[in-house]
PDB file of N, CA and C in Angstrom:
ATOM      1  N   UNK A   1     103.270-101.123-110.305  1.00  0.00           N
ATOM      2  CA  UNK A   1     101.937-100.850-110.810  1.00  0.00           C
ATOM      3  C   UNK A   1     101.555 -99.425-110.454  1.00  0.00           C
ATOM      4  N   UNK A   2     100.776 -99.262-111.088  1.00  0.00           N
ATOM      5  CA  UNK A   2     100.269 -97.210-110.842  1.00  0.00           C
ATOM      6  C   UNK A   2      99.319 -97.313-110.334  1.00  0.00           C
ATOM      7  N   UNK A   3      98.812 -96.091-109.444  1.00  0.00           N
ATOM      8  CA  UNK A   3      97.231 -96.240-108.975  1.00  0.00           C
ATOM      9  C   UNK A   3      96.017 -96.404-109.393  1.00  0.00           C
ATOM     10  N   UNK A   4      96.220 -96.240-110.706  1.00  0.00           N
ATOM     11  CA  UNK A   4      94.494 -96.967-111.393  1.00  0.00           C
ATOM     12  C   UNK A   4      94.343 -98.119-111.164  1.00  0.00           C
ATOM     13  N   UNK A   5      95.993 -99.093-111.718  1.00  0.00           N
ATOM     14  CA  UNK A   5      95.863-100.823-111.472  1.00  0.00           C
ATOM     15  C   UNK A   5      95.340-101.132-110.406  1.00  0.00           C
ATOM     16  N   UNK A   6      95.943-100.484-109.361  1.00  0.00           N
ATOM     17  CA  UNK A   6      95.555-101.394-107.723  1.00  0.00           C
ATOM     18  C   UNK A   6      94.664-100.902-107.780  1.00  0.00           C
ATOM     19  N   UNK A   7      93.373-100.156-108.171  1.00  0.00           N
ATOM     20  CA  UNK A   7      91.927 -99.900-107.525  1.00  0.00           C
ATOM     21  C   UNK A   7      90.950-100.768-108.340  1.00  0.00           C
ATOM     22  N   UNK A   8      91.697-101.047-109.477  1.00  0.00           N
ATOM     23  CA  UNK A   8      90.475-101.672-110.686  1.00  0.00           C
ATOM     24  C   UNK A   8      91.095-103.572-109.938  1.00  0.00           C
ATOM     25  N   UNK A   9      89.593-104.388-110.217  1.00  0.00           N
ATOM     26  CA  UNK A   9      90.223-105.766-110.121  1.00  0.00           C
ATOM     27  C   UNK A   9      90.937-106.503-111.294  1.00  0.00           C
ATOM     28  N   UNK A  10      91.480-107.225-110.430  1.00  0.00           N
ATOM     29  CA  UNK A  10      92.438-107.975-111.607  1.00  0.00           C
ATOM     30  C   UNK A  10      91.920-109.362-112.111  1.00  0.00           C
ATOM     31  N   UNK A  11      92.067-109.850-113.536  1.00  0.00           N
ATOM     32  CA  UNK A  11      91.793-111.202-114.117  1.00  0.00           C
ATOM     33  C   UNK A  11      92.651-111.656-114.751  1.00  0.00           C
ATOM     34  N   UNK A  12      92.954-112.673-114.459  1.00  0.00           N
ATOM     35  CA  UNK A  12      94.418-113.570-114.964  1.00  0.00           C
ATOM     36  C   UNK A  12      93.436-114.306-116.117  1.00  0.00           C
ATOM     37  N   UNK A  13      94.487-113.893-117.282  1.00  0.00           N
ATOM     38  CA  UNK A  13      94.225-114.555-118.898  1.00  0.00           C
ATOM     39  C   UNK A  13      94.520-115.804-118.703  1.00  0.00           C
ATOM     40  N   UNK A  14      94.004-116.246-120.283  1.00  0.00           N
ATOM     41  CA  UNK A  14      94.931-117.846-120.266  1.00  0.00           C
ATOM     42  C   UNK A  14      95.921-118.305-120.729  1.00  0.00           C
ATOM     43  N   UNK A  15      96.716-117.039-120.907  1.00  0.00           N
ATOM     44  CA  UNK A  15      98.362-117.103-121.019  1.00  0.00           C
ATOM     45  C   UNK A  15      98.811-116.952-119.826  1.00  0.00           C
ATOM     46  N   UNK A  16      98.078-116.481-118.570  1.00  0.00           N
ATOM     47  CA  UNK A  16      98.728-116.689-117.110  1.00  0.00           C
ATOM     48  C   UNK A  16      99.175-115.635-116.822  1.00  0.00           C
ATOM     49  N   UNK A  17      98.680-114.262-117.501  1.00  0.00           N
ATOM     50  CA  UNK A  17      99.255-112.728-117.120  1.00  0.00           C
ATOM     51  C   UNK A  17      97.669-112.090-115.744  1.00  0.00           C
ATOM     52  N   UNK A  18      98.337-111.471-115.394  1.00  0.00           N
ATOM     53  CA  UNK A  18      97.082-110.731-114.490  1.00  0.00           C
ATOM     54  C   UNK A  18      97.048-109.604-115.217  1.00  0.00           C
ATOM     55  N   UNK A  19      95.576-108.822-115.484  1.00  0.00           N
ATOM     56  CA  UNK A  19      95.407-107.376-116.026  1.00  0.00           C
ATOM     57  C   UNK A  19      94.203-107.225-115.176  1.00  0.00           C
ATOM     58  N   UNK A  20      94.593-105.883-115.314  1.00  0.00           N
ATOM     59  CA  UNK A  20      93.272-104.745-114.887  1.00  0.00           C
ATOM     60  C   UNK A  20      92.304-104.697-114.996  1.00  0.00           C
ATOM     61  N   UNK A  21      91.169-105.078-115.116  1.00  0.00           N
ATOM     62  CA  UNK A  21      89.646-105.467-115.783  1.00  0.00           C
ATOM     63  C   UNK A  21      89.034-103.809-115.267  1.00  0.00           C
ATOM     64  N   UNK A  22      88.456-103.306-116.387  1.00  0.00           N
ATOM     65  CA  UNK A  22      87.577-101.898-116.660  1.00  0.00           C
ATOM     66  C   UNK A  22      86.480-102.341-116.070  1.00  0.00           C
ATOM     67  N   UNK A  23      85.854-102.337-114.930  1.00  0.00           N
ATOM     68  CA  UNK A  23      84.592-102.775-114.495  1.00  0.00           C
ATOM     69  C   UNK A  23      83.094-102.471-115.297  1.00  0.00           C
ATOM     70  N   UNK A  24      83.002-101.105-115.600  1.00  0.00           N
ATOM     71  CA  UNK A  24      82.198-100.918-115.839  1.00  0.00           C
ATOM     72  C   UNK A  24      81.625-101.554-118.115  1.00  0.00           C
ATOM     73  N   UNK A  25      83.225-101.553-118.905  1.00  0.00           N
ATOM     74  CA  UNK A  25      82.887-102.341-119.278  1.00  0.00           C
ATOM     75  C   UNK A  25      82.499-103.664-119.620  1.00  0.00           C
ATOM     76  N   UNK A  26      83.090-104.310-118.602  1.00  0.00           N
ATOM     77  CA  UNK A  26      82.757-105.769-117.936  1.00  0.00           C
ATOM     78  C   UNK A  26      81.919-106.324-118.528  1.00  0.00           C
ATOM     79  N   UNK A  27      80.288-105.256-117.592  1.00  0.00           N
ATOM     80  CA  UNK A  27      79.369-106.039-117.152  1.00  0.00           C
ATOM     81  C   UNK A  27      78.732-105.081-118.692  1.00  0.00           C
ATOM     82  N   UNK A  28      77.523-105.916-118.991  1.00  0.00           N
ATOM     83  CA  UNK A  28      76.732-105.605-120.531  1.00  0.00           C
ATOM     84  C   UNK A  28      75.972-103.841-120.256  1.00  0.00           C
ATOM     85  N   UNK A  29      76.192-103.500-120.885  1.00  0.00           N
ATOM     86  CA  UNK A  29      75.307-102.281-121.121  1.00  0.00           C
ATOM     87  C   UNK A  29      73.889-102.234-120.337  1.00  0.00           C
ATOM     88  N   UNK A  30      73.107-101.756-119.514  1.00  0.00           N
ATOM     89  CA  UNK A  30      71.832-101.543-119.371  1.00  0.00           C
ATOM     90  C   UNK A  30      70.986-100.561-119.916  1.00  0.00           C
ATOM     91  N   UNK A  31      70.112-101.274-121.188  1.00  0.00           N
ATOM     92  CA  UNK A  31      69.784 -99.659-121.690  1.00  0.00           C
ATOM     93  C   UNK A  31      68.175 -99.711-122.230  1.00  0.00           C
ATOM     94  N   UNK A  32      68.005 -98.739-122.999  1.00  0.00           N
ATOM     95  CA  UNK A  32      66.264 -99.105-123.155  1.00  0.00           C
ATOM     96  C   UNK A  32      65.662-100.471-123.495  1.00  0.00           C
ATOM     97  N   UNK A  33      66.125-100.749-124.385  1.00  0.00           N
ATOM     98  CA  UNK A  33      65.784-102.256-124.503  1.00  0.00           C
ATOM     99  C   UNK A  33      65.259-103.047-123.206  1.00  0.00           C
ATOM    100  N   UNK A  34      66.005-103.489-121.893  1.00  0.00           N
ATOM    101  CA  UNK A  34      65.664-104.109-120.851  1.00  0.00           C
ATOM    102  C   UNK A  34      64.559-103.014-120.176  1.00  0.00           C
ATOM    103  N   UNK A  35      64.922-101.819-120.199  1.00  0.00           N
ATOM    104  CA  UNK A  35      63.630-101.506-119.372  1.00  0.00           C
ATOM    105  C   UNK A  35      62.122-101.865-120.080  1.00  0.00           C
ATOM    106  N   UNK A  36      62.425-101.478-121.242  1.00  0.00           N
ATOM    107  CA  UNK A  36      61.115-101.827-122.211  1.00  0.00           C
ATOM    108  C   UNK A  36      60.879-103.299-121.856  1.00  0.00           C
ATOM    109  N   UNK A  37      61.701-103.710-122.130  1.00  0.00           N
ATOM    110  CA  UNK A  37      61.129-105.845-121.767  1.00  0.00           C
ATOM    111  C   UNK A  37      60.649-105.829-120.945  1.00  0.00           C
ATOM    112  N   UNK A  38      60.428-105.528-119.895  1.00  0.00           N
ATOM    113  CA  UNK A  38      60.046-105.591-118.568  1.00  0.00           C
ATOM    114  C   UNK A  38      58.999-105.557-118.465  1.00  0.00           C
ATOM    115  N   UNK A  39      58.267-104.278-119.198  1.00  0.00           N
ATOM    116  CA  UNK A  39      56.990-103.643-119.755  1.00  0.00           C
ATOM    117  C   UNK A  39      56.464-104.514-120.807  1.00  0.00           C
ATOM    118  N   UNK A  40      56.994-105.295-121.361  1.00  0.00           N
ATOM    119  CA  UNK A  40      56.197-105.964-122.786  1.00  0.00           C
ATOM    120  C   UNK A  40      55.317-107.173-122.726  1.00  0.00           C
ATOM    121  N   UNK A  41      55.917-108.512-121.642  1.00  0.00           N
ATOM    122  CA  UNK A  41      54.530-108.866-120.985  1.00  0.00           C
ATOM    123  C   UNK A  41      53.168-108.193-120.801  1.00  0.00           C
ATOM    124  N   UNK A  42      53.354-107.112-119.931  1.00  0.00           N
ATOM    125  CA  UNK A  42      52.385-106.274-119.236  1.00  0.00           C
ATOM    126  C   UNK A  42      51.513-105.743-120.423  1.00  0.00           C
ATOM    127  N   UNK A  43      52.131-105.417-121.755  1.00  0.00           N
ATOM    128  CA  UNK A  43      51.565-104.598-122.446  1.00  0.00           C
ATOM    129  C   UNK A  43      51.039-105.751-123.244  1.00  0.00           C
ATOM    130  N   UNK A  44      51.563-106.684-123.512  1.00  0.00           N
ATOM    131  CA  UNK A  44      50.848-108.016-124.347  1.00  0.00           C
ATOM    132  C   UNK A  44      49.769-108.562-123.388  1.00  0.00           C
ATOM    133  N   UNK A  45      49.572-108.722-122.384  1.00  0.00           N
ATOM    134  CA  UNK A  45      48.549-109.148-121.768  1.00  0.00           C
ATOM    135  C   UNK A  45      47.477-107.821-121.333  1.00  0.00           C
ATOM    136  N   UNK A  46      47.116-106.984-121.424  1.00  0.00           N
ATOM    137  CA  UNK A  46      46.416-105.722-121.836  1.00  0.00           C
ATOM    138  C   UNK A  46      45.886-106.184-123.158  1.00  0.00           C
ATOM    139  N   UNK A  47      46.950-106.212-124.179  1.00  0.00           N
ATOM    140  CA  UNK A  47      46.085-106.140-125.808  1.00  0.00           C
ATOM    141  C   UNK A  47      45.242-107.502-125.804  1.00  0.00           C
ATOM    142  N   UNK A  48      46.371-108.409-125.312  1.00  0.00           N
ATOM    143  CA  UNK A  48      44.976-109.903-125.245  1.00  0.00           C
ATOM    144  C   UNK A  48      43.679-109.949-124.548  1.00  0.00           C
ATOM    145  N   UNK A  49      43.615-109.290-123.729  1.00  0.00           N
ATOM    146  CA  UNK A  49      42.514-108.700-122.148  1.00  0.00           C
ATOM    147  C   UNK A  49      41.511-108.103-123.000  1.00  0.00           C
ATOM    148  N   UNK A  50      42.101-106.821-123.931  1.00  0.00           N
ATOM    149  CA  UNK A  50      41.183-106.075-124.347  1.00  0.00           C
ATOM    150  C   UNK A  50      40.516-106.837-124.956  1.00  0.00           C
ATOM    151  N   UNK A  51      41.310-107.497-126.370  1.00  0.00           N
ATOM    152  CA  UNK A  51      40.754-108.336-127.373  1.00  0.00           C
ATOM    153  C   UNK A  51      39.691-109.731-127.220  1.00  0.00           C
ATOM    154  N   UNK A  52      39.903-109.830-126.102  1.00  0.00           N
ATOM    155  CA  UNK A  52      38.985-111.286-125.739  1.00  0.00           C
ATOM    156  C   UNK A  52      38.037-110.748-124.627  1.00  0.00           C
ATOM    157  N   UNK A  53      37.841-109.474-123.675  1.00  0.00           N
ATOM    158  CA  UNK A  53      37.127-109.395-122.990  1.00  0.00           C
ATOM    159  C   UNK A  53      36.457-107.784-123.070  1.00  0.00           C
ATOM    160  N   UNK A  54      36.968-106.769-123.466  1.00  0.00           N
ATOM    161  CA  UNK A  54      36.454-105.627-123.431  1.00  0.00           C
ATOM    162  C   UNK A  54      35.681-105.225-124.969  1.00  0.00           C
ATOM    163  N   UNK A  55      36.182-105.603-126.148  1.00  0.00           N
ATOM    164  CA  UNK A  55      35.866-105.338-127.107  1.00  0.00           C
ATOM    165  C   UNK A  55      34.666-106.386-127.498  1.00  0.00           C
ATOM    166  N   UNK A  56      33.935-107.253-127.235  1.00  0.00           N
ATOM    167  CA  UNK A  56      33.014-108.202-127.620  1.00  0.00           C
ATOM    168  C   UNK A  56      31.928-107.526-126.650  1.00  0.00           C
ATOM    169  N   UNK A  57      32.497-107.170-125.115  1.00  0.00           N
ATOM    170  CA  UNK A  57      31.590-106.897-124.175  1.00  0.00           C
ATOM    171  C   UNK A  57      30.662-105.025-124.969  1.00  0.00           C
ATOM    172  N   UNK A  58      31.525-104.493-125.656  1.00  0.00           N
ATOM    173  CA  UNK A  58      31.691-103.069-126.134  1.00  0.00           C
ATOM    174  C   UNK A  58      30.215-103.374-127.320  1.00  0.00           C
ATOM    175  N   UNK A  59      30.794-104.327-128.180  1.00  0.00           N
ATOM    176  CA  UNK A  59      29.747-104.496-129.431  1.00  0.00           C
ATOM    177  C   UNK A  59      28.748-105.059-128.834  1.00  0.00           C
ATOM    178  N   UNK A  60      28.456-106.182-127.755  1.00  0.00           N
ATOM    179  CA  UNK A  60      27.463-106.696-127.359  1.00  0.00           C
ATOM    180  C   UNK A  60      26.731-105.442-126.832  1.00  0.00           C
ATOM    181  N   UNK A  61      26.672-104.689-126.230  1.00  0.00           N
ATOM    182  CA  UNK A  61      26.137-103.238-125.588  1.00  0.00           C
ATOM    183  C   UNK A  61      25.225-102.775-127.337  1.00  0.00           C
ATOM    184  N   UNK A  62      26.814-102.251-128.158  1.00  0.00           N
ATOM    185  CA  UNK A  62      25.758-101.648-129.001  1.00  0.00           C
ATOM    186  C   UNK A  62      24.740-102.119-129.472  1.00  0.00           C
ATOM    187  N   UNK A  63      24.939-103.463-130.317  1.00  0.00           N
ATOM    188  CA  UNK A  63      23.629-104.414-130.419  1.00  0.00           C
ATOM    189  C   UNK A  63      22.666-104.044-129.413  1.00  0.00           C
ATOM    190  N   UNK A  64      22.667-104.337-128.704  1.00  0.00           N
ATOM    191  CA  UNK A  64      21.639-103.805-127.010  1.00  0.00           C
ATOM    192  C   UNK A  64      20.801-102.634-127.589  1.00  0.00           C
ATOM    193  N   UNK A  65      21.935-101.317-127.341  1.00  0.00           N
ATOM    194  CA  UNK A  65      21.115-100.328-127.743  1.00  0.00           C
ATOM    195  C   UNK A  65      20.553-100.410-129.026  1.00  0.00           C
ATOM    196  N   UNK A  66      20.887-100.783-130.137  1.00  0.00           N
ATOM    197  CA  UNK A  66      20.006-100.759-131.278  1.00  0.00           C
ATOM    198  C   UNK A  66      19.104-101.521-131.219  1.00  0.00           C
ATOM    199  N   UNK A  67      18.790-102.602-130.218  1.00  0.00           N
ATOM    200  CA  UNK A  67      17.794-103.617-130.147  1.00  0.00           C
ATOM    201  C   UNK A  67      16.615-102.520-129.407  1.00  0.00           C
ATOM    202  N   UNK A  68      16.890-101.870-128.366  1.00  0.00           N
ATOM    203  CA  UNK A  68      16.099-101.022-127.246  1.00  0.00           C
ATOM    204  C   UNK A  68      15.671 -99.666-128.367  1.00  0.00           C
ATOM    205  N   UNK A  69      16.530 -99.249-129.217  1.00  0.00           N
ATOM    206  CA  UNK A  69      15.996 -98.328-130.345  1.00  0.00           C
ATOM    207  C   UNK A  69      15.393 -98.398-130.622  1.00  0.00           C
ATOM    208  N   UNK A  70      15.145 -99.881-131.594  1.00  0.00           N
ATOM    209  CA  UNK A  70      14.112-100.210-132.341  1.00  0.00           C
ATOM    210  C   UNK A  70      12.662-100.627-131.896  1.00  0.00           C
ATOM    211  N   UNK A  71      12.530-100.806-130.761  1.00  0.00           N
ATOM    212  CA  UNK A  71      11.399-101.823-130.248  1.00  0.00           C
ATOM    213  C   UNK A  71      10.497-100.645-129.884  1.00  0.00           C
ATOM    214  N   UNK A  72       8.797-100.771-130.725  1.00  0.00           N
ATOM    215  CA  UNK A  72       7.822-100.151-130.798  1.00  0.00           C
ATOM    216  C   UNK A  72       6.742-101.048-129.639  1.00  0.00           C
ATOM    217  N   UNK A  73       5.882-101.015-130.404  1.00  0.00           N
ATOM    218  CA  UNK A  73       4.381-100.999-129.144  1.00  0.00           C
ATOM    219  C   UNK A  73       4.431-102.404-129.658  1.00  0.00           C
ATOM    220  N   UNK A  74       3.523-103.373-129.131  1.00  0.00           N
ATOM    221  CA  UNK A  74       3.268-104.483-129.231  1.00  0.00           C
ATOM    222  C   UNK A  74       4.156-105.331-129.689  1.00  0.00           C
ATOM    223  N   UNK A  75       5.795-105.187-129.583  1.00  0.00           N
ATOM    224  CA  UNK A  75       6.200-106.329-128.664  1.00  0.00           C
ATOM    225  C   UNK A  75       6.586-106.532-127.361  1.00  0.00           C
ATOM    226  N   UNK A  76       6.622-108.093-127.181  1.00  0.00           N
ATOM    227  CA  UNK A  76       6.824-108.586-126.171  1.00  0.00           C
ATOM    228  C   UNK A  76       8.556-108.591-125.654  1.00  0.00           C
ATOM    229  N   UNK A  77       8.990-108.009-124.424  1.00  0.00           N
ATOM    230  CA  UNK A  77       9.991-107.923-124.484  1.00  0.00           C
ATOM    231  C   UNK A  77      10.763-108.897-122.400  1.00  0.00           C
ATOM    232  N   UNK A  78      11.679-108.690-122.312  1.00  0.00           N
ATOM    233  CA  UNK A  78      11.918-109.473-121.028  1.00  0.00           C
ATOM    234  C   UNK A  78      12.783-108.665-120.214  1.00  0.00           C
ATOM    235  N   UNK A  79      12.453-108.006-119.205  1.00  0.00           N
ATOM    236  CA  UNK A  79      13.693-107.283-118.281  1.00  0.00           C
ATOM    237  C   UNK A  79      14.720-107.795-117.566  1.00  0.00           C
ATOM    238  N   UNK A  80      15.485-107.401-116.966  1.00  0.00           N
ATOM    239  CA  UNK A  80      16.593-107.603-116.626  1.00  0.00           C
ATOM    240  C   UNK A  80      16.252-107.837-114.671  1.00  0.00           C
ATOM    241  N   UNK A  81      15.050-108.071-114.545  1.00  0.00           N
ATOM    242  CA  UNK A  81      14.611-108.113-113.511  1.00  0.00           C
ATOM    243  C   UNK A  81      13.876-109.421-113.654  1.00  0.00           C
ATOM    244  N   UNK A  82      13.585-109.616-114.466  1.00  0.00           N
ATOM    245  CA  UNK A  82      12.599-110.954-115.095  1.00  0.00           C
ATOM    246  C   UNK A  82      11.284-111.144-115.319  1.00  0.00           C
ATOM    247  N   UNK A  83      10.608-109.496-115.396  1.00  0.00           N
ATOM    248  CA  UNK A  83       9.659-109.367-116.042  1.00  0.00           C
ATOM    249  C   UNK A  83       9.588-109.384-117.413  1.00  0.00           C
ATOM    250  N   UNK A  84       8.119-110.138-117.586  1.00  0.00           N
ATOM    251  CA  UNK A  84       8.139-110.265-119.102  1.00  0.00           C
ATOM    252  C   UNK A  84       6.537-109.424-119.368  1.00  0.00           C
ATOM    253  N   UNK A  85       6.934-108.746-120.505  1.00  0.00           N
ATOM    254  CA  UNK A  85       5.436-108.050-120.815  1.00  0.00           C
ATOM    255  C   UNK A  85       5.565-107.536-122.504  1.00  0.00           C
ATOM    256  N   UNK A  86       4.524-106.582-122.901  1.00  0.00           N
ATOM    257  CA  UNK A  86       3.785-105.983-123.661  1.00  0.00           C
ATOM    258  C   UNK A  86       4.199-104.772-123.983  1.00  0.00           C
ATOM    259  N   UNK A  87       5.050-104.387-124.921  1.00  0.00           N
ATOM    260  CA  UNK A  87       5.256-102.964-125.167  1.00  0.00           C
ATOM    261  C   UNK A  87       3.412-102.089-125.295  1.00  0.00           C
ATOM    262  N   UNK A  88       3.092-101.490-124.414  1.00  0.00           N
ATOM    263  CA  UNK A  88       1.947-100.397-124.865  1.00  0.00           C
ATOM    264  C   UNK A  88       2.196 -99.479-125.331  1.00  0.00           C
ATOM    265  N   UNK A  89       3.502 -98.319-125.169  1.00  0.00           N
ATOM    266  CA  UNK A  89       3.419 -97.032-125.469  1.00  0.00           C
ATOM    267  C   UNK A  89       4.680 -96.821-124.993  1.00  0.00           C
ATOM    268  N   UNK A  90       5.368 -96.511-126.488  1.00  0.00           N
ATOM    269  CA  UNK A  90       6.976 -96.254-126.605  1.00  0.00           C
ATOM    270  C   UNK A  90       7.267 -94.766-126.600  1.00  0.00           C
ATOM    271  N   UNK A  91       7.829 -94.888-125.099  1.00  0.00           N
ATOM    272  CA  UNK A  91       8.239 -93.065-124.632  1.00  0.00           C
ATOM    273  C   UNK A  91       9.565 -92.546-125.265  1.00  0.00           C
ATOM    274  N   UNK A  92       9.931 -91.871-124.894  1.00  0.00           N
ATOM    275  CA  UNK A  92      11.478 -91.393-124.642  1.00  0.00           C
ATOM    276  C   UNK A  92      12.420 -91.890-124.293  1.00  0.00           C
ATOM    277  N   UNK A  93      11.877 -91.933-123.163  1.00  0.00           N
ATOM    278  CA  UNK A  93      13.298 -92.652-122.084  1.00  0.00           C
ATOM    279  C   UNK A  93      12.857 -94.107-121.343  1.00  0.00           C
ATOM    280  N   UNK A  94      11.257 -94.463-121.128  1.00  0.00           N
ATOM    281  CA  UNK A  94      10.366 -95.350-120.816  1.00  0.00           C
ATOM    282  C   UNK A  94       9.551 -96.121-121.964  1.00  0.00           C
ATOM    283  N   UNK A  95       9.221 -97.072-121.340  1.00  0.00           N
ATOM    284  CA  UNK A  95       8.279 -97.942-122.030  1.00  0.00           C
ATOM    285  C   UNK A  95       7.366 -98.315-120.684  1.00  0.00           C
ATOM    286  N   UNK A  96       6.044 -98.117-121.624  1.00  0.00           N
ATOM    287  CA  UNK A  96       4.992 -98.440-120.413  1.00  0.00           C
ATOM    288  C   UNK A  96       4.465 -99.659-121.092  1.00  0.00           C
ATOM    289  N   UNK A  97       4.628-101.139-120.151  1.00  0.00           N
ATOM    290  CA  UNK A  97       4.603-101.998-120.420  1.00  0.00           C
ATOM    291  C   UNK A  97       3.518-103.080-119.851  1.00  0.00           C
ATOM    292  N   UNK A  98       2.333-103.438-120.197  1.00  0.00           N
ATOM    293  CA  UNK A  98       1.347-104.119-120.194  1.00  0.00           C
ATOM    294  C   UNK A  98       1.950-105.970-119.388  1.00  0.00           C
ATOM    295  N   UNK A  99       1.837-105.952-118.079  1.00  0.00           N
ATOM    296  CA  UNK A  99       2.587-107.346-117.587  1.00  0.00           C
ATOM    297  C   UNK A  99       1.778-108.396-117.552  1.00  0.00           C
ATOM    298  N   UNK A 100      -0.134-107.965-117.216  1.00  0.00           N
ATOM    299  CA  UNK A 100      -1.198-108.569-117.391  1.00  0.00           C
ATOM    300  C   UNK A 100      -1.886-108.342-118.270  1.00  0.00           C
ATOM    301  N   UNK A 101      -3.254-108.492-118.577  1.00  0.00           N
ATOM    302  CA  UNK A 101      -4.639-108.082-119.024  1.00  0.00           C
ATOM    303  C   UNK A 101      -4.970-106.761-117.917  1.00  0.00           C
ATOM    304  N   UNK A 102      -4.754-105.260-118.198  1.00  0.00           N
ATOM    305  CA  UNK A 102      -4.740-104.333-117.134  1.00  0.00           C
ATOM    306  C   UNK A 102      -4.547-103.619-116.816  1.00  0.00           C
ATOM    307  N   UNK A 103      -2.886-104.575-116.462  1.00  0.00           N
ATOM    308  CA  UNK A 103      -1.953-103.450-115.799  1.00  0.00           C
ATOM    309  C   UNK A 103      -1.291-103.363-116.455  1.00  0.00           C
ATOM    310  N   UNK A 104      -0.811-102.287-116.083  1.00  0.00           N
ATOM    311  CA  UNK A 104       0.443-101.673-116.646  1.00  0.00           C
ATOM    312  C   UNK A 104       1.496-100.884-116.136  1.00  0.00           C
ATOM    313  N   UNK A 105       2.979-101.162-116.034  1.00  0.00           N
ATOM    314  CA  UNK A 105       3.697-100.011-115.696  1.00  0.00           C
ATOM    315  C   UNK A 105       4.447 -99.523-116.309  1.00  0.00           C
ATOM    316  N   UNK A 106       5.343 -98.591-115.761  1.00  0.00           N
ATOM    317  CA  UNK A 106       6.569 -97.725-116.522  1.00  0.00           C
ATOM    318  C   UNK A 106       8.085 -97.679-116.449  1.00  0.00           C
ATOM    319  N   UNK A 107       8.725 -98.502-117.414  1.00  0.00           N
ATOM    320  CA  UNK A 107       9.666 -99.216-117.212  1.00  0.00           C
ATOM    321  C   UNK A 107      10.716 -98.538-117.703  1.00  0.00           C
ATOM    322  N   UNK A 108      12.042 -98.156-117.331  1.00  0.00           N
ATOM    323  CA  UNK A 108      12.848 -97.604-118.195  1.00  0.00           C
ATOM    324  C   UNK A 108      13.840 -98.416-119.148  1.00  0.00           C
ATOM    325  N   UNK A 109      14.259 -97.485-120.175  1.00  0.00           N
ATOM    326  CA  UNK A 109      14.589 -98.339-122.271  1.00  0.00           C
ATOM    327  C   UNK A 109      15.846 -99.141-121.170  1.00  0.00           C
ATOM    328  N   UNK A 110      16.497 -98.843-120.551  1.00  0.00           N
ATOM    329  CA  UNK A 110      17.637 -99.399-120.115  1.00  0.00           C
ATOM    330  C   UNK A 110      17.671-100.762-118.893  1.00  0.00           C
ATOM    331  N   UNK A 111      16.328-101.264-119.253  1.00  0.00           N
ATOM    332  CA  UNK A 111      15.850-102.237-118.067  1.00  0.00           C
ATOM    333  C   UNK A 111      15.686-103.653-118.792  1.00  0.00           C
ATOM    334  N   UNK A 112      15.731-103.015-120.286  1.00  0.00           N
ATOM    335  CA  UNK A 112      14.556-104.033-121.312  1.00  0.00           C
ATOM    336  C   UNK A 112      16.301-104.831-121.270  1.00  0.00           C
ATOM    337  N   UNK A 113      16.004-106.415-121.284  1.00  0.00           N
ATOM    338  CA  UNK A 113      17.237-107.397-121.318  1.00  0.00           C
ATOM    339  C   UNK A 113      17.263-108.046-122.853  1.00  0.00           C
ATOM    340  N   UNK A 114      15.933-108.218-123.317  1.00  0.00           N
ATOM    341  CA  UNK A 114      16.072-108.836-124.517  1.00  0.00           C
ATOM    342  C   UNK A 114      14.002-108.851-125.046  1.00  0.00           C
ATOM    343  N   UNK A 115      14.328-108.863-126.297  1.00  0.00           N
ATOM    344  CA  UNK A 115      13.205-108.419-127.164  1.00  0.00           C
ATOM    345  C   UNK A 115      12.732-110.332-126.964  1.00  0.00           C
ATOM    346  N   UNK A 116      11.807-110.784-127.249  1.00  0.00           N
ATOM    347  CA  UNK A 116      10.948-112.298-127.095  1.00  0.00           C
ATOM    348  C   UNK A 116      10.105-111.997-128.408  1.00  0.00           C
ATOM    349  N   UNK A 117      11.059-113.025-129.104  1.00  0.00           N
ATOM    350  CA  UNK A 117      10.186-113.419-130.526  1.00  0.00           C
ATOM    351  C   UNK A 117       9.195-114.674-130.791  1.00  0.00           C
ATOM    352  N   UNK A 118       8.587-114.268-131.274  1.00  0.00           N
ATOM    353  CA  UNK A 118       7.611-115.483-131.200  1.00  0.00           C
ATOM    354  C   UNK A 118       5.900-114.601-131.115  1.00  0.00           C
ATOM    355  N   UNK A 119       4.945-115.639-131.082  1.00  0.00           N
ATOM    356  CA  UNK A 119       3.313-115.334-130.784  1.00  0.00           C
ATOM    357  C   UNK A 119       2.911-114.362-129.649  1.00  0.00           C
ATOM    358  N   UNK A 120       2.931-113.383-129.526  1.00  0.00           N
ATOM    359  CA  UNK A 120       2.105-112.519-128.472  1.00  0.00           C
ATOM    360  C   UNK A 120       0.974-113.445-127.843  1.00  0.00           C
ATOM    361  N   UNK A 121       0.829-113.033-126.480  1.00  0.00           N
ATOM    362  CA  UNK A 121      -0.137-113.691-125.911  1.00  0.00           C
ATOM    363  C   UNK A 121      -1.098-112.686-125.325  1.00  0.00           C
TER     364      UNK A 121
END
């Protein structure tokens, strides 16, 4: 035998000969494919994540802001604190909001939780 044979291992066929086995083609290729698999769970559970939890949470917001856009003087609206009152006087960035017969304070557009439809009181 020559010195490549004795360093490479040997595999006996099933005609009962021993040969040289090429190690490295042996074993299967490792190539992009497996590294990518690895990653493709990871990246399928991201797109499902987004799709069921970031993108509904995204449109629910805008609704929000176009709800807080729109809302003028005399309605009734509910904070995120759990005051409920009286639009008086639609600012800029505030709403000064009537909670009694009175009073009144100054609430900011980003406090208001939801507009209350129905009869003013």
């Amino acid at each position: 035998m020559n010195e490549t044979a004795q360093s490479m291992p040997a595999v006996t066929t099933t005609a009962g000969t021993t040969q040289p086995v090429d190690t490295p083609s042996a074993q299967p290729q490792q190539g992009l494919l497996s590294g990518m698999g690895g990653f493709l769970p990871i990246i399928l559970l991201f797109g499902i994540f987004y799709f069921m939890m970031i993108r509904p949470q995204q449109r629910k917001e805008k609704e929000r802001q176009k709800m807080i856009s729109e809302l003028r003087a005399g309605r009734r609206v509910s904070f995120a604190g759990g005051l409920i009152g009286t639009i008086v006087e639609a600012k800029e960035q505030t709403f000064v909001i009537e909670i009694c017969p009175g009073t009144t304070v100054e609430v900011a557009r980003g406090a208001v939780a939801a507009a209350i439809d129905g009869e003013q009181k």
